[in-house]
PDB file of N, CA and C in Angstrom:
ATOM      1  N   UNK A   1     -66.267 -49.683 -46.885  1.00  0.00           N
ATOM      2  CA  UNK A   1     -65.722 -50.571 -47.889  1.00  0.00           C
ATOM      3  C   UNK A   1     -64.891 -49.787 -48.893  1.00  0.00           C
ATOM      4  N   UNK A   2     -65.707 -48.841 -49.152  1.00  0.00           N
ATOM      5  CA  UNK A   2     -64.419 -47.803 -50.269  1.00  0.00           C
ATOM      6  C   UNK A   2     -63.584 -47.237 -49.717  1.00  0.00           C
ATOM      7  N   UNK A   3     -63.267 -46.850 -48.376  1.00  0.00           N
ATOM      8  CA  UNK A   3     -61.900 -46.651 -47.292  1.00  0.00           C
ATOM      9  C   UNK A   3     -61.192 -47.764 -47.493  1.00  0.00           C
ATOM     10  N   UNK A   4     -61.715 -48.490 -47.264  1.00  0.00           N
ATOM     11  CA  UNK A   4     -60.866 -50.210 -47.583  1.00  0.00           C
ATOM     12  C   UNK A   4     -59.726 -50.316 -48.365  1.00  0.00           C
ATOM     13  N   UNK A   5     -61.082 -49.936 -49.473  1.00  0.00           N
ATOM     14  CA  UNK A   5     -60.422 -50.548 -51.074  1.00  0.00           C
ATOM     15  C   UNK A   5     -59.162 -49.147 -51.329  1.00  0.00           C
ATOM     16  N   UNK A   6     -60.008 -47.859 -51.056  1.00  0.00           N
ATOM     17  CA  UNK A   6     -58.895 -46.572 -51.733  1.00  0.00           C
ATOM     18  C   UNK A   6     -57.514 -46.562 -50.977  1.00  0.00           C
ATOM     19  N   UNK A   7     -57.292 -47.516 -49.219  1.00  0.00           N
ATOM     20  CA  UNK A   7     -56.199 -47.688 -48.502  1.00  0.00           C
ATOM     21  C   UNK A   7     -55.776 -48.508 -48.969  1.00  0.00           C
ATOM     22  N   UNK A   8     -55.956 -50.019 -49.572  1.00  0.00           N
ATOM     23  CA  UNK A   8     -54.867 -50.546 -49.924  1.00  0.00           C
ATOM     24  C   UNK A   8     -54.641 -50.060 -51.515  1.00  0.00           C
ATOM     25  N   UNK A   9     -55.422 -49.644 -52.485  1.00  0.00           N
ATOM     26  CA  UNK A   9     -54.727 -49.025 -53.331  1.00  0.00           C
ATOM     27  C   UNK A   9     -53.786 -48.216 -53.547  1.00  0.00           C
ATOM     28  N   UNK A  10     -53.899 -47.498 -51.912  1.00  0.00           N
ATOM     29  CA  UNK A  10     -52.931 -46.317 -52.444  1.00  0.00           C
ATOM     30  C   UNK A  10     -51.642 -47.259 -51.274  1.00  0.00           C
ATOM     31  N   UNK A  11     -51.810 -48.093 -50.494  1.00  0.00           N
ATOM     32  CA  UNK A  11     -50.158 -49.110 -50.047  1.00  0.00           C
ATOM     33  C   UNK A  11     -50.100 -49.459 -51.009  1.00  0.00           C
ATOM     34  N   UNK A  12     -50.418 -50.285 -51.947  1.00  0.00           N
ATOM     35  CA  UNK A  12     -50.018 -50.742 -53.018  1.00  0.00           C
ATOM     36  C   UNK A  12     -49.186 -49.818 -54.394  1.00  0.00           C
ATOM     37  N   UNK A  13     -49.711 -48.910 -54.583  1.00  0.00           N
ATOM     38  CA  UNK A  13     -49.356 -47.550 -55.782  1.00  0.00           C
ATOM     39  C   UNK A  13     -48.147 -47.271 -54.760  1.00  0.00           C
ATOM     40  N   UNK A  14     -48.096 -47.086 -53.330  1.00  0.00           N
ATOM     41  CA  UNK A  14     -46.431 -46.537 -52.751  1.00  0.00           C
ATOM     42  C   UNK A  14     -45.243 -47.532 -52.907  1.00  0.00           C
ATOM     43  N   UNK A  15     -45.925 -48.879 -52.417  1.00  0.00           N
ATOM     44  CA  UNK A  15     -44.602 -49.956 -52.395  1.00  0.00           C
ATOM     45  C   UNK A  15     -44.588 -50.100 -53.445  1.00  0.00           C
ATOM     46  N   UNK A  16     -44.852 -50.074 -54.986  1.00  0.00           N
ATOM     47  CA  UNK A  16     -44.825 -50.163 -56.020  1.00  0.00           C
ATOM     48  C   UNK A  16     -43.834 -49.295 -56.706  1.00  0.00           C
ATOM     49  N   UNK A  17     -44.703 -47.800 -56.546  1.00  0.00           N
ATOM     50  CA  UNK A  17     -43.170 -46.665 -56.248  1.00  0.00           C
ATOM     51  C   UNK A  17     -42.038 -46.308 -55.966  1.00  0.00           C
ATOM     52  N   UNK A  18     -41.930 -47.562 -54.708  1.00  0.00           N
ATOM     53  CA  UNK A  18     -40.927 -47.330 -53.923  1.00  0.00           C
ATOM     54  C   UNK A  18     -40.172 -48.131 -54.284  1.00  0.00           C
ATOM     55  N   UNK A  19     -40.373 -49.536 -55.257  1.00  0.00           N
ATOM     56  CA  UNK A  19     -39.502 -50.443 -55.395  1.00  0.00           C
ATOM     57  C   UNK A  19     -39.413 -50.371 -56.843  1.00  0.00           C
ATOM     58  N   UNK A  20     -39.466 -49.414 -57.724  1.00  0.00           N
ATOM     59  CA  UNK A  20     -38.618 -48.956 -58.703  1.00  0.00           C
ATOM     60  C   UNK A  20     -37.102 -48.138 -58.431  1.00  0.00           C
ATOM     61  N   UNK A  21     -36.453 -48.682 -59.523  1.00  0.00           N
ATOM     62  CA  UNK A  21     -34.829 -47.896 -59.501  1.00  0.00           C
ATOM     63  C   UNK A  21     -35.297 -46.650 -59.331  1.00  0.00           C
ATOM     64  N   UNK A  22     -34.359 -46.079 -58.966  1.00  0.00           N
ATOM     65  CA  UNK A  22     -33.906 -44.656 -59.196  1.00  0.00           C
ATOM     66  C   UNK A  22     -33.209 -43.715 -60.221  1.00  0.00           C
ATOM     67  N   UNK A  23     -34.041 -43.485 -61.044  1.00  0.00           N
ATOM     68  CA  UNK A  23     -33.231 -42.769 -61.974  1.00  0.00           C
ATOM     69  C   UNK A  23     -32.788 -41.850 -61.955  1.00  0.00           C
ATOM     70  N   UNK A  24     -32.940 -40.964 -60.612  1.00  0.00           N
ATOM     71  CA  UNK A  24     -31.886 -39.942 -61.252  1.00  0.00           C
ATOM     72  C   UNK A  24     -30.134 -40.497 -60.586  1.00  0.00           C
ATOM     73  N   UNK A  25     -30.298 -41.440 -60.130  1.00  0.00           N
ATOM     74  CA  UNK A  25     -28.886 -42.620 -59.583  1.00  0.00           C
ATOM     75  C   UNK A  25     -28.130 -42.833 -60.860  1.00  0.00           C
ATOM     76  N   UNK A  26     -28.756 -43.050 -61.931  1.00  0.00           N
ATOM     77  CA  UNK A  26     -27.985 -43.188 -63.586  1.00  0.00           C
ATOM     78  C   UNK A  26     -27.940 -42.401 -64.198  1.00  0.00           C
ATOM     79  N   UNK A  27     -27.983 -41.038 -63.784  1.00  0.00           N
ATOM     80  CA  UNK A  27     -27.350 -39.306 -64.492  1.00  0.00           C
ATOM     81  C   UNK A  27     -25.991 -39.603 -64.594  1.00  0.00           C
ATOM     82  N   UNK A  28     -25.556 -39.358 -65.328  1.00  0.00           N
ATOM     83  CA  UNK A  28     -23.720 -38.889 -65.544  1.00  0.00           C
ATOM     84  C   UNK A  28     -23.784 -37.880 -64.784  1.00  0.00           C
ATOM     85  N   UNK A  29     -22.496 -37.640 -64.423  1.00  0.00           N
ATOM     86  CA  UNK A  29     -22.316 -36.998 -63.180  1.00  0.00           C
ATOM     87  C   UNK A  29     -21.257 -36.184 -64.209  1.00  0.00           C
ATOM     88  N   UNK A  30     -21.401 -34.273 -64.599  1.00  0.00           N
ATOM     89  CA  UNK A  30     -20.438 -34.052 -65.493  1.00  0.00           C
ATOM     90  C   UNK A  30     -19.416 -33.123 -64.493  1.00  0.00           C
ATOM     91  N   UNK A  31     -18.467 -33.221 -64.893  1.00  0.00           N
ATOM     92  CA  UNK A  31     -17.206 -32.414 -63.871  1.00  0.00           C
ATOM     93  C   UNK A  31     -17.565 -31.044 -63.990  1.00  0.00           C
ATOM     94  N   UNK A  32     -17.528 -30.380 -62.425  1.00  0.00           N
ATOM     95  CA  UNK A  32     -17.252 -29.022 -62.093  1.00  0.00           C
ATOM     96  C   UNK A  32     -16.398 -28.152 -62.943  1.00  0.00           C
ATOM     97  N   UNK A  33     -17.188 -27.195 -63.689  1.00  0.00           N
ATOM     98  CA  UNK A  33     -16.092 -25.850 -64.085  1.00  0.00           C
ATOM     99  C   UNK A  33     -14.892 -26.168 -63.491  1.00  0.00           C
ATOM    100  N   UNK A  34     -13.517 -25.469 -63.861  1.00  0.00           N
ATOM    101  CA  UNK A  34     -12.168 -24.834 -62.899  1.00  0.00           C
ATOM    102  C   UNK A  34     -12.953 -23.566 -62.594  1.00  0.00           C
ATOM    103  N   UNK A  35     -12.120 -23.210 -61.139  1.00  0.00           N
ATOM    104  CA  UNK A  35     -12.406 -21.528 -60.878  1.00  0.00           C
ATOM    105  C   UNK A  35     -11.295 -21.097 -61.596  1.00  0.00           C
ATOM    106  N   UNK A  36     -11.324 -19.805 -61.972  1.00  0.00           N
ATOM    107  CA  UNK A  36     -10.382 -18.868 -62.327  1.00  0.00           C
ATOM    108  C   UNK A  36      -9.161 -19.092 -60.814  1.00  0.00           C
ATOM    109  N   UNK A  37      -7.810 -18.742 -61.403  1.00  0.00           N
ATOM    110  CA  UNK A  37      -7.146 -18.786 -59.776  1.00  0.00           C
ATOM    111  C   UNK A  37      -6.871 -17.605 -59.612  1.00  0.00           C
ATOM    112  N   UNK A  38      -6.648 -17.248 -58.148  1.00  0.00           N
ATOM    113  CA  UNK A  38      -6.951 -16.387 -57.507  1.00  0.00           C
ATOM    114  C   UNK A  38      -5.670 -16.178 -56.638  1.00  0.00           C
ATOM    115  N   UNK A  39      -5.028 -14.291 -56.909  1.00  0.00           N
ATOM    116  CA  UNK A  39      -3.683 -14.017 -55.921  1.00  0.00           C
ATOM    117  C   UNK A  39      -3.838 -14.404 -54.786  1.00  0.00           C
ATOM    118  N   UNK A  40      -2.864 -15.284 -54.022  1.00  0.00           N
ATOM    119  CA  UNK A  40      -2.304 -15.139 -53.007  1.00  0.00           C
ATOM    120  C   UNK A  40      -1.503 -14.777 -52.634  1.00  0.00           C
ATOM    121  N   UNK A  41      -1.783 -13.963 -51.641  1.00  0.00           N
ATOM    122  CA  UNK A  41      -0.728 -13.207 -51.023  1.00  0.00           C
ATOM    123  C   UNK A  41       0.573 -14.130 -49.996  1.00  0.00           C
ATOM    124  N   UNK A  42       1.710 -13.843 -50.076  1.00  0.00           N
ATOM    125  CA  UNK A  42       2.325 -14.654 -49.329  1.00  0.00           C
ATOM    126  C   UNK A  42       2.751 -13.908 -47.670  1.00  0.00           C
ATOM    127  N   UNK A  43       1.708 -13.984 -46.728  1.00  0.00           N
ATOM    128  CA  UNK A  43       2.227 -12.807 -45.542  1.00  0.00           C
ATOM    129  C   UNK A  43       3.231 -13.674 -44.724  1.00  0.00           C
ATOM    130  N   UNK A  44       3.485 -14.992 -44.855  1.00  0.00           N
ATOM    131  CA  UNK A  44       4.113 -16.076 -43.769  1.00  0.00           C
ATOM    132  C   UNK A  44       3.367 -16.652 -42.878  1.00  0.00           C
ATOM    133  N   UNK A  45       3.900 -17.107 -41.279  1.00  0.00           N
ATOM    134  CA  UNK A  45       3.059 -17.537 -40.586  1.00  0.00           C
ATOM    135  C   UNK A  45       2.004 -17.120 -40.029  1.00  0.00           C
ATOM    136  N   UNK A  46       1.987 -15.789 -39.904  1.00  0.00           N
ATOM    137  CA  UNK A  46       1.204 -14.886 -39.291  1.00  0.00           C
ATOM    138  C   UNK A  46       0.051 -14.127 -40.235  1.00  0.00           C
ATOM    139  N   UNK A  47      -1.372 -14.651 -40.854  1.00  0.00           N
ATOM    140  CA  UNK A  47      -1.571 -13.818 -41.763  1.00  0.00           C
ATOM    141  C   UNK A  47      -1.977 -12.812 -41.678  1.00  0.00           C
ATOM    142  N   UNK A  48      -1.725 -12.410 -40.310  1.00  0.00           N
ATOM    143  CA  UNK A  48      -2.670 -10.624 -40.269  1.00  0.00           C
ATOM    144  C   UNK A  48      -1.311  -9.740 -39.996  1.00  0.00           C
ATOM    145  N   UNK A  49      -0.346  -9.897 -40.721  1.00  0.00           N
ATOM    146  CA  UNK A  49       0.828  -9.069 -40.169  1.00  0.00           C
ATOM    147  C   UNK A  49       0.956  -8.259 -41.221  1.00  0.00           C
ATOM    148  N   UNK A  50       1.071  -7.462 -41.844  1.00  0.00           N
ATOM    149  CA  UNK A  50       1.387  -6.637 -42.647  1.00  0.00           C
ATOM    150  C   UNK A  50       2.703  -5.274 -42.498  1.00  0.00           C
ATOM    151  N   UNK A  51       3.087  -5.226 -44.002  1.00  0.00           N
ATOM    152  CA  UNK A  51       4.323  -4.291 -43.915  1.00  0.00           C
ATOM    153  C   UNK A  51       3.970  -2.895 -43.203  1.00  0.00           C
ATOM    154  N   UNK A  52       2.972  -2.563 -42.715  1.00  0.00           N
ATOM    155  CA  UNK A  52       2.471  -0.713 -42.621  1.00  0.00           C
ATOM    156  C   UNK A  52       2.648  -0.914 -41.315  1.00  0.00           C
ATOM    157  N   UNK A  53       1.821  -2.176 -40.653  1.00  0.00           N
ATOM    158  CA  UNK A  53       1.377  -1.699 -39.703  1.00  0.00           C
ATOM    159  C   UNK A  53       1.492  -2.791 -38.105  1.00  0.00           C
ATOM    160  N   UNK A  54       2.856  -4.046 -38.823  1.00  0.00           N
ATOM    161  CA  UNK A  54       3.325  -4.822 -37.926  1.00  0.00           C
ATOM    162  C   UNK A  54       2.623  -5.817 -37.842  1.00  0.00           C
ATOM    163  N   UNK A  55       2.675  -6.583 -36.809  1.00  0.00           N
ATOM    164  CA  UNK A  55       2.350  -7.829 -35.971  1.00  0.00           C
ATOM    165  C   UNK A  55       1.381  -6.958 -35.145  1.00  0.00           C
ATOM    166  N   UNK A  56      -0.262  -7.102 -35.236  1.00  0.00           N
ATOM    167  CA  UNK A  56      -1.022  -6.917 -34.005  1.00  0.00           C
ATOM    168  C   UNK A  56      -1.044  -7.620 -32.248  1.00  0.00           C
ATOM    169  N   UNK A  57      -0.331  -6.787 -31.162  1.00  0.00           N
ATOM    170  CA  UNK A  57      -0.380  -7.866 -30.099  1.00  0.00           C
ATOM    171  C   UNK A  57      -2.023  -7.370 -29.693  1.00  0.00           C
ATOM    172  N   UNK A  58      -2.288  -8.913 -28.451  1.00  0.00           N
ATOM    173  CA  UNK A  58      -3.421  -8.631 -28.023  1.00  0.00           C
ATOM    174  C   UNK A  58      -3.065  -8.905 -26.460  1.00  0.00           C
ATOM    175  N   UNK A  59      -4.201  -7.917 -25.885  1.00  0.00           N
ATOM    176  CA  UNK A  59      -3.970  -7.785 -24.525  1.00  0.00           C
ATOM    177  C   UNK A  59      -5.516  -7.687 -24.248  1.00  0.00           C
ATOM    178  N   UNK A  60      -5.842  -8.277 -22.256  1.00  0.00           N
ATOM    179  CA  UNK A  60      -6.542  -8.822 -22.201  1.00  0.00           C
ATOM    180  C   UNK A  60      -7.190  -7.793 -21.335  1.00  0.00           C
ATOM    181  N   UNK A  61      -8.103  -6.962 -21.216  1.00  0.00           N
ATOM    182  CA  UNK A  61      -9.110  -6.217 -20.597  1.00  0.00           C
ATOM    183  C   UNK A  61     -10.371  -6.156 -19.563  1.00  0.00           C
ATOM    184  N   UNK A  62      -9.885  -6.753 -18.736  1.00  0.00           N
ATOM    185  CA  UNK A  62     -11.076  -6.747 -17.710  1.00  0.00           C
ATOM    186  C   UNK A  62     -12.221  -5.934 -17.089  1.00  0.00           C
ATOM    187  N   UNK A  63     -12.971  -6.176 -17.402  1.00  0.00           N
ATOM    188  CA  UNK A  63     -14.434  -4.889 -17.096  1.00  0.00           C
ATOM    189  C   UNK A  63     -15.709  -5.467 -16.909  1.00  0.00           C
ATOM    190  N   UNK A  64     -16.409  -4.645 -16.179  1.00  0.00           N
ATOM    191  CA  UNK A  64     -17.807  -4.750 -16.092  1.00  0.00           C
ATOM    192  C   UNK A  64     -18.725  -4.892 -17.352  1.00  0.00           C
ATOM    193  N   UNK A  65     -19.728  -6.066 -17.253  1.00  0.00           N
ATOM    194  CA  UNK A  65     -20.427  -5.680 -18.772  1.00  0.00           C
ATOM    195  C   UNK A  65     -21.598  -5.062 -18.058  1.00  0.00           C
ATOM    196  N   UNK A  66     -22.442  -4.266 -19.373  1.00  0.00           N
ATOM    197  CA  UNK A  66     -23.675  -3.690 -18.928  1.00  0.00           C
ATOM    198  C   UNK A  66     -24.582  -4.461 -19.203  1.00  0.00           C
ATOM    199  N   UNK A  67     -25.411  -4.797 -18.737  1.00  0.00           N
ATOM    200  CA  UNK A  67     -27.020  -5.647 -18.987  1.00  0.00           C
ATOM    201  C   UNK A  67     -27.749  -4.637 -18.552  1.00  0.00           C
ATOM    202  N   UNK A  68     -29.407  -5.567 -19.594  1.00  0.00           N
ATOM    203  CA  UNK A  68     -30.389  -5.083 -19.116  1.00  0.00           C
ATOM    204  C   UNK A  68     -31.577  -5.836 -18.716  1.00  0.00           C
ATOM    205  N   UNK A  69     -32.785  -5.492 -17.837  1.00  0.00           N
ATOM    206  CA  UNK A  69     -33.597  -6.359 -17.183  1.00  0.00           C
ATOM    207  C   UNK A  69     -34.692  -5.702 -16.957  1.00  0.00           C
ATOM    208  N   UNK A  70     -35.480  -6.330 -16.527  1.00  0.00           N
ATOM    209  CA  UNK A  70     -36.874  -5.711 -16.254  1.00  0.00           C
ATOM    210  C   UNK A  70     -37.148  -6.102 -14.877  1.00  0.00           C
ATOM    211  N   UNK A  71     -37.831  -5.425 -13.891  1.00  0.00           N
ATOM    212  CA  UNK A  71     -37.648  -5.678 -12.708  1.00  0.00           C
ATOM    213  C   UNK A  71     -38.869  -6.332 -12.481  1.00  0.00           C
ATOM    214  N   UNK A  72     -38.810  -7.235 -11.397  1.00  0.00           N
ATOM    215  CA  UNK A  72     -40.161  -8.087 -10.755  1.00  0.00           C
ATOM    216  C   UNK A  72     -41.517  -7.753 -11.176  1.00  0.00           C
ATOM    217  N   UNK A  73     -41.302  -6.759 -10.629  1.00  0.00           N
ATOM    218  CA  UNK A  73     -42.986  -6.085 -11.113  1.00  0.00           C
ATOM    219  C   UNK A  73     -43.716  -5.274 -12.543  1.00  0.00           C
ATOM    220  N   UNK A  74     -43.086  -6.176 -13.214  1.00  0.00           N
ATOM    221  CA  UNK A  74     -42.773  -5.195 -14.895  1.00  0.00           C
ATOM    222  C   UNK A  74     -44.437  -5.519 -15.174  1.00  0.00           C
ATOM    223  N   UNK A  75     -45.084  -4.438 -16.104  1.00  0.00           N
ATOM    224  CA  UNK A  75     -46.555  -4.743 -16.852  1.00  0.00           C
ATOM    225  C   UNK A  75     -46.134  -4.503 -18.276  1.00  0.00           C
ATOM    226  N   UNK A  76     -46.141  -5.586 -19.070  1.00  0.00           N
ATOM    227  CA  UNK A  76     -46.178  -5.427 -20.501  1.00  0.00           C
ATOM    228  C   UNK A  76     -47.114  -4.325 -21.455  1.00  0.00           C
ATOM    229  N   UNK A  77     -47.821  -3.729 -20.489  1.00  0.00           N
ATOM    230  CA  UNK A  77     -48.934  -3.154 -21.098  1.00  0.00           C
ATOM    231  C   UNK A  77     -48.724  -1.474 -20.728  1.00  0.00           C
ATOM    232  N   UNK A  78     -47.554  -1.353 -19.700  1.00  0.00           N
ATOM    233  CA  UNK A  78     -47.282   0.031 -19.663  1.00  0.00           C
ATOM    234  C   UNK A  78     -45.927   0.571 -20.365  1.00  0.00           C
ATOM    235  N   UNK A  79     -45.488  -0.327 -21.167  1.00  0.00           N
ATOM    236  CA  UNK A  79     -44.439  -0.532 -21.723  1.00  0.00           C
ATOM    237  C   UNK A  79     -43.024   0.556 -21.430  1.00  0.00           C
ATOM    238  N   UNK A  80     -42.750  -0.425 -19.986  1.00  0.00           N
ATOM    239  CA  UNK A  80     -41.563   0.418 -19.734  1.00  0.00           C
ATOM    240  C   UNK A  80     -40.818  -0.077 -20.397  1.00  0.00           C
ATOM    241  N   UNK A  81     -39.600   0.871 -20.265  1.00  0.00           N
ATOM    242  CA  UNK A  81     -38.330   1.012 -20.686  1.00  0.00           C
ATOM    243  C   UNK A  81     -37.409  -0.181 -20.229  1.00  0.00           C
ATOM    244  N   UNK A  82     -36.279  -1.059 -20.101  1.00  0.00           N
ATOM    245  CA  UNK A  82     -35.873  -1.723 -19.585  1.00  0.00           C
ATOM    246  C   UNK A  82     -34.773  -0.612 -18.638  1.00  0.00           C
ATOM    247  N   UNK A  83     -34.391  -1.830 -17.435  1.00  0.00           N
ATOM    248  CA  UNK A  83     -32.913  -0.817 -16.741  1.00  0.00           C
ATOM    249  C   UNK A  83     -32.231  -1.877 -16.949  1.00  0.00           C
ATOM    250  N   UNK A  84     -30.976  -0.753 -16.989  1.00  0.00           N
ATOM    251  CA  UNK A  84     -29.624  -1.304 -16.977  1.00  0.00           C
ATOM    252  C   UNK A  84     -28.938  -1.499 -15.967  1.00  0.00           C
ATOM    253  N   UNK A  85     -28.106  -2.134 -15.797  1.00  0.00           N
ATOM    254  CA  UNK A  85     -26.920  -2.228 -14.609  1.00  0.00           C
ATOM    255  C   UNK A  85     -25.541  -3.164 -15.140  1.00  0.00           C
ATOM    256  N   UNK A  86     -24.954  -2.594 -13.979  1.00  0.00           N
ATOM    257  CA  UNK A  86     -23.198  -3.583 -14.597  1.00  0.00           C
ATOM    258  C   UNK A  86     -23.574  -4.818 -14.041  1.00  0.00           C
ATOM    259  N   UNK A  87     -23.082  -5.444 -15.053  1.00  0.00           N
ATOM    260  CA  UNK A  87     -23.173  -7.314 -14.670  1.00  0.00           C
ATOM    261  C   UNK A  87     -21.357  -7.792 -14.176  1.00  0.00           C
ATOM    262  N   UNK A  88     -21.488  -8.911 -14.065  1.00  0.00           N
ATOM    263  CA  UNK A  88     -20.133  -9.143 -13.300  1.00  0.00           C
ATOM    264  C   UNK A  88     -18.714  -9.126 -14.441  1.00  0.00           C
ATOM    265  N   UNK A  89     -18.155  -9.244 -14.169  1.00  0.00           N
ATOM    266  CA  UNK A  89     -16.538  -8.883 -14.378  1.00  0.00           C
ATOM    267  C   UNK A  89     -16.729 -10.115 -15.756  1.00  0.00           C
ATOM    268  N   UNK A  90     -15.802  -9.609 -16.945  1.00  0.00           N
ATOM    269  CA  UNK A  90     -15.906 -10.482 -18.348  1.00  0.00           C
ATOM    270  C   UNK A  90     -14.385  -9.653 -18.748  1.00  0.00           C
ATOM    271  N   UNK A  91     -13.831 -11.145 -19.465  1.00  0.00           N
ATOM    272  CA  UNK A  91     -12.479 -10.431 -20.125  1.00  0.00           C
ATOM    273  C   UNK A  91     -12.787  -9.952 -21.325  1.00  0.00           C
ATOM    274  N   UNK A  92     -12.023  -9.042 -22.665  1.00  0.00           N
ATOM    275  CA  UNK A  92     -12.348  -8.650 -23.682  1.00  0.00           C
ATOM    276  C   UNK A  92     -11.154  -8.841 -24.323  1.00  0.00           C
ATOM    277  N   UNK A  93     -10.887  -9.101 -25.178  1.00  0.00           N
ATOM    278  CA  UNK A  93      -9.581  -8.771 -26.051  1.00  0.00           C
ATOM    279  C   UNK A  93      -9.594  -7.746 -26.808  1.00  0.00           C
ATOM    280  N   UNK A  94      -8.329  -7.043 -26.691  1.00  0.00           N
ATOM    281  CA  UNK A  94      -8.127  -5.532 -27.378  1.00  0.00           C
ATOM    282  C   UNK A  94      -6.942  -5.790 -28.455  1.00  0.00           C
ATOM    283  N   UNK A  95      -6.835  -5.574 -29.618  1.00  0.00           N
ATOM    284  CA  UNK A  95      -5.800  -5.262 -30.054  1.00  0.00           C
ATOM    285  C   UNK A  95      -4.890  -4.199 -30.486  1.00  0.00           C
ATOM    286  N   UNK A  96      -3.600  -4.541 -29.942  1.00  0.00           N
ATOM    287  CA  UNK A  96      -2.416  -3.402 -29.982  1.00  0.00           C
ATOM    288  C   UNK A  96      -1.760  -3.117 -31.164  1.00  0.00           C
ATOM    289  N   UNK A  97      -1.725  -1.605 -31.826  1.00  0.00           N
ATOM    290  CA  UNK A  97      -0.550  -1.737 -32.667  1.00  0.00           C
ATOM    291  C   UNK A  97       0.169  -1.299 -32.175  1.00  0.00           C
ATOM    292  N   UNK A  98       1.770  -2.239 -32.680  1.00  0.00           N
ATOM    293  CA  UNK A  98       2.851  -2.340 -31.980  1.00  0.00           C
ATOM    294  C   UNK A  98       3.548  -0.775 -32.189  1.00  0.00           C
ATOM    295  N   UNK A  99       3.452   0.061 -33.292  1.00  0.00           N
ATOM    296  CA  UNK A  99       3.882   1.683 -33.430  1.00  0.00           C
ATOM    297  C   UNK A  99       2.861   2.336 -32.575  1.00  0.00           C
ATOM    298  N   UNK A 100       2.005   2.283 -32.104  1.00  0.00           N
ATOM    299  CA  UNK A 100       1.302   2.980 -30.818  1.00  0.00           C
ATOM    300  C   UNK A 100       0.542   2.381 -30.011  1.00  0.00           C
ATOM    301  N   UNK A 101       1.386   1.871 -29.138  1.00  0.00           N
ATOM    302  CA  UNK A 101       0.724   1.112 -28.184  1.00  0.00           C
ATOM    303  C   UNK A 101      -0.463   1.995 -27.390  1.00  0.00           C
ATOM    304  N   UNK A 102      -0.176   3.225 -26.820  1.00  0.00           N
ATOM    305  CA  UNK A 102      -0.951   4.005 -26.357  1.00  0.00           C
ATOM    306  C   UNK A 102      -3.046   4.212 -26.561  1.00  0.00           C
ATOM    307  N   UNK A 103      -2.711   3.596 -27.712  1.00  0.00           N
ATOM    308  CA  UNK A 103      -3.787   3.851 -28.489  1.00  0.00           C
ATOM    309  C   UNK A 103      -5.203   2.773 -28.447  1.00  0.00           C
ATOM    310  N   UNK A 104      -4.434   1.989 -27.282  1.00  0.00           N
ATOM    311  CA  UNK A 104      -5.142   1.042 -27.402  1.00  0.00           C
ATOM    312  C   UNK A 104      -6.076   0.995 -26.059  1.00  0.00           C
ATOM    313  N   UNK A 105      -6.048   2.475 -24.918  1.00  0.00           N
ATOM    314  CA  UNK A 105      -7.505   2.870 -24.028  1.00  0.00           C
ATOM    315  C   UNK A 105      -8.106   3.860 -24.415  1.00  0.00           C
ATOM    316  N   UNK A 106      -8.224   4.223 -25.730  1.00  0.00           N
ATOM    317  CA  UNK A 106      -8.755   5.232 -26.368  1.00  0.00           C
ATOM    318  C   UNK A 106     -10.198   4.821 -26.387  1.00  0.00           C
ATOM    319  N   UNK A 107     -10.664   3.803 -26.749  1.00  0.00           N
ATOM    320  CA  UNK A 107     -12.123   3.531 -26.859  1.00  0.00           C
ATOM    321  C   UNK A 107     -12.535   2.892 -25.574  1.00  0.00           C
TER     322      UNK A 107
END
């Protein structure tokens, strides 16, 4: 009987709750600071082009990636090492600067 009574007291105390306004709905709402403004640079269409060092081209690099795996018979409890191996063929993008192109199978 006091499960009863303390359940609909407390439906009653929620829909009661629930069907009051909302006050924080009638806060004034006060306007955002300005930011300070801030240089922009004007580079044109391209924004990674710069006077030093050109227009970056990009060229497309095909290679093996390396993965790693644990083989069939792995025991968590002897805690091997994982192995590696080449996984299948993935493109990469490299970028060129256009004053030394050369420079770009260095890594």
């Amino acid at each position: 009987m006091l499960r009863t009574l303390l359940g609909l007291l407390l439906l009653g105390s929620s829909v009661i709750v629930s069907a009051l306004p909302a006050r924080a709905a009638d806060y004034a709402v006060y306007p955002r600071p300005q930011r300070a403004a801030v240089l922009q640079i004007d580079r044109g269409p391209n924004p990674y082009c710069g006077p030093h060092c050109g227009c970056p081209e990009s060229i497309r690099v095909r290679h093996r990636s390396l993965v790693q795996y644990y083989p069939s018979n792995f025991d968590p409890r002897r805690r091997d090492e994982p192995l590696y191996a080449y996984g299948p063929n993935r493109t990469y993008v490299r970028y060129v600067s256009p004053r030394n192109p050369d420079l770009v199978f260095q890594y």
